[in-house]
C-alpha atoms as a PDB file:
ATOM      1  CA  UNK A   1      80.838  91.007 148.393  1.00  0.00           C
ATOM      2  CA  UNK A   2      79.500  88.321 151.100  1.00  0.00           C
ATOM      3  CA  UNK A   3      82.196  86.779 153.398  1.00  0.00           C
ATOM      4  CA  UNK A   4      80.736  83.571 154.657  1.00  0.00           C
ATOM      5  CA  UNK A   5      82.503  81.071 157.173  1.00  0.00           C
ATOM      6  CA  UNK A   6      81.671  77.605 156.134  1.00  0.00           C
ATOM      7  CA  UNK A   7      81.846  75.297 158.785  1.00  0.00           C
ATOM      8  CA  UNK A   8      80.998  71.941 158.175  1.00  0.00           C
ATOM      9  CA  UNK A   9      80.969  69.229 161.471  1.00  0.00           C
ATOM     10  CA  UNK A  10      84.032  67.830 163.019  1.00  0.00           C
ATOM     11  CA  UNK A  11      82.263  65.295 164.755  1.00  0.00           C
ATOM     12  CA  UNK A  12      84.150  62.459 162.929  1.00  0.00           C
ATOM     13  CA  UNK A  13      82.852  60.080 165.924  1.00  0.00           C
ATOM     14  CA  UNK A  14      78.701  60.949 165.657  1.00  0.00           C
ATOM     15  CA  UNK A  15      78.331  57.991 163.165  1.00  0.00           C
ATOM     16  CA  UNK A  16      74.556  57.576 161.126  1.00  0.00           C
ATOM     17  CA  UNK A  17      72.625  54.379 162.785  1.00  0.00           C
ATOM     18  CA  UNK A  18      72.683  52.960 159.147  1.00  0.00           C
ATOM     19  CA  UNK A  19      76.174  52.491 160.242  1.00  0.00           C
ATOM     20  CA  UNK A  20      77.142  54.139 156.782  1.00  0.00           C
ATOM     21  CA  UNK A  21      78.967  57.064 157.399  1.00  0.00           C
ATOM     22  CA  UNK A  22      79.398  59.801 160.210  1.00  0.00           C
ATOM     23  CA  UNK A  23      78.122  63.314 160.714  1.00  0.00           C
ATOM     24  CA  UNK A  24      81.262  64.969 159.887  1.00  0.00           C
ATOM     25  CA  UNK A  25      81.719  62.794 156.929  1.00  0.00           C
ATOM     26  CA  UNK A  26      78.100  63.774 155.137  1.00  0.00           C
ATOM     27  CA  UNK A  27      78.500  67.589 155.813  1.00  0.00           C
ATOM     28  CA  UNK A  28      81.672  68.088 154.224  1.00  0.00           C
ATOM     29  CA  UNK A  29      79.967  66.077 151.386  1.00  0.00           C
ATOM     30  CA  UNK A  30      77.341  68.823 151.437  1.00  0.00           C
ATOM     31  CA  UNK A  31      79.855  71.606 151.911  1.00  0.00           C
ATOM     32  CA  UNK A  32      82.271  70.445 149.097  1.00  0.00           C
ATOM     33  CA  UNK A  33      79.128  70.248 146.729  1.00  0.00           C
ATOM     34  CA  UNK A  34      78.550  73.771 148.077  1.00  0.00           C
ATOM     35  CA  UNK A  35      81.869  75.260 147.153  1.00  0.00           C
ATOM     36  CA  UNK A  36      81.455  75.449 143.187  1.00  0.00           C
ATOM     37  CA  UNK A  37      77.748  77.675 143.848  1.00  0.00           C
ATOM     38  CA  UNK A  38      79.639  79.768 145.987  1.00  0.00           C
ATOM     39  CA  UNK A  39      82.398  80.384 143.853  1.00  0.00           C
ATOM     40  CA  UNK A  40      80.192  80.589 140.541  1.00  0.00           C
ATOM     41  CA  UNK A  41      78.373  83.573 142.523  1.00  0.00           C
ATOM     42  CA  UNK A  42      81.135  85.783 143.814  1.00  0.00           C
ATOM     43  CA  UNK A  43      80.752  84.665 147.709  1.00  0.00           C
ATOM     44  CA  UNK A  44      84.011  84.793 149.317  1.00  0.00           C
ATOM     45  CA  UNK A  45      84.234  82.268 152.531  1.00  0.00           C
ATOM     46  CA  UNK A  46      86.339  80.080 154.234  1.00  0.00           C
ATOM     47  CA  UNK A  47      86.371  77.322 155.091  1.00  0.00           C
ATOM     48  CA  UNK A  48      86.947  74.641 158.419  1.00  0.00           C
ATOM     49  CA  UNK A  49      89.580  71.867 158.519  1.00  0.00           C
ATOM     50  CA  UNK A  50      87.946  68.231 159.048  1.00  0.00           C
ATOM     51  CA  UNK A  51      90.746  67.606 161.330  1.00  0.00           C
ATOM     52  CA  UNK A  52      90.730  70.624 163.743  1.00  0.00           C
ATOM     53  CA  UNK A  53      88.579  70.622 166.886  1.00  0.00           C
ATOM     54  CA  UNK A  54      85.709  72.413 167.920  1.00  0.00           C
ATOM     55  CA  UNK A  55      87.241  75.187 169.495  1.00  0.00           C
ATOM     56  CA  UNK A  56      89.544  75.614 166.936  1.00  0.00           C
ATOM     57  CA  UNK A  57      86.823  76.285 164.395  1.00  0.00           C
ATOM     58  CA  UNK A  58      85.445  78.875 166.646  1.00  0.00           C
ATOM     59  CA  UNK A  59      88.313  80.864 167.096  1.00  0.00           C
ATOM     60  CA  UNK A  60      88.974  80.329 163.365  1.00  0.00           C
ATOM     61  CA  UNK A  61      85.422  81.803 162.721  1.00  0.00           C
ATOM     62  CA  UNK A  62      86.383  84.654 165.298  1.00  0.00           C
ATOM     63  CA  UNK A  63      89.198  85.788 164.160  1.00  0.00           C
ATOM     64  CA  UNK A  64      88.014  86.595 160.927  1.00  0.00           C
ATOM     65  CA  UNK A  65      85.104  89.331 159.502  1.00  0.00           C
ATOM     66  CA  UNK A  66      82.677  87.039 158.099  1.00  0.00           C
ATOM     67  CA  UNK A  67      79.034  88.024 157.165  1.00  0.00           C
ATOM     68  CA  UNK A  68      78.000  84.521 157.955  1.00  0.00           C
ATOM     69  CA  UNK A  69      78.675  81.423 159.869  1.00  0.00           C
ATOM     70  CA  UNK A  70      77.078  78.555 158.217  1.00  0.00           C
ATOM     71  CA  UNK A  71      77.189  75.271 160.456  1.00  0.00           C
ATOM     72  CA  UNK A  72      76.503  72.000 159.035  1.00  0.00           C
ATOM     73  CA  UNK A  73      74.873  69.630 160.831  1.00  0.00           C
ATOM     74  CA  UNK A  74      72.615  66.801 161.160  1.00  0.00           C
END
């Protein structure tokens, strides 16, 4: 079975010009719309906290044995 990391952005403060949201805000968007698919199809994955940093999403990543690391970003 896959293992895939899903790591949407942290980058709460990389806001869209429209003014209307922020990176970090549309990616989990796209990664909690992601979650049923992945379920639904016997993927396995993990997935980042909004609220930890950058380099604790990479040692999160690390640590585990994931197939794939999927980064969301814009």
């Amino acid at each position: 079975m896959p293992n895939l990391f899903l790591s949407p952005s942290v980058q709460e403060y990389n806001p869209y010009v429209n003014g209307l949201g922020s990176e970090e805000y549309y990616m989990n968007l796209i990664a909690d719309a992601m979650e049923p698919y992945l379920l639904s199809s016997g993927i396995a994955f993990t997935r980042n906290d909004p609220e930890q940093t950058l380099s604790q999403v990479i040692a999160q990543s690390n640590a585990g044995d994931y197939d794939l690391h999927l980064a969301l970003h814009s």
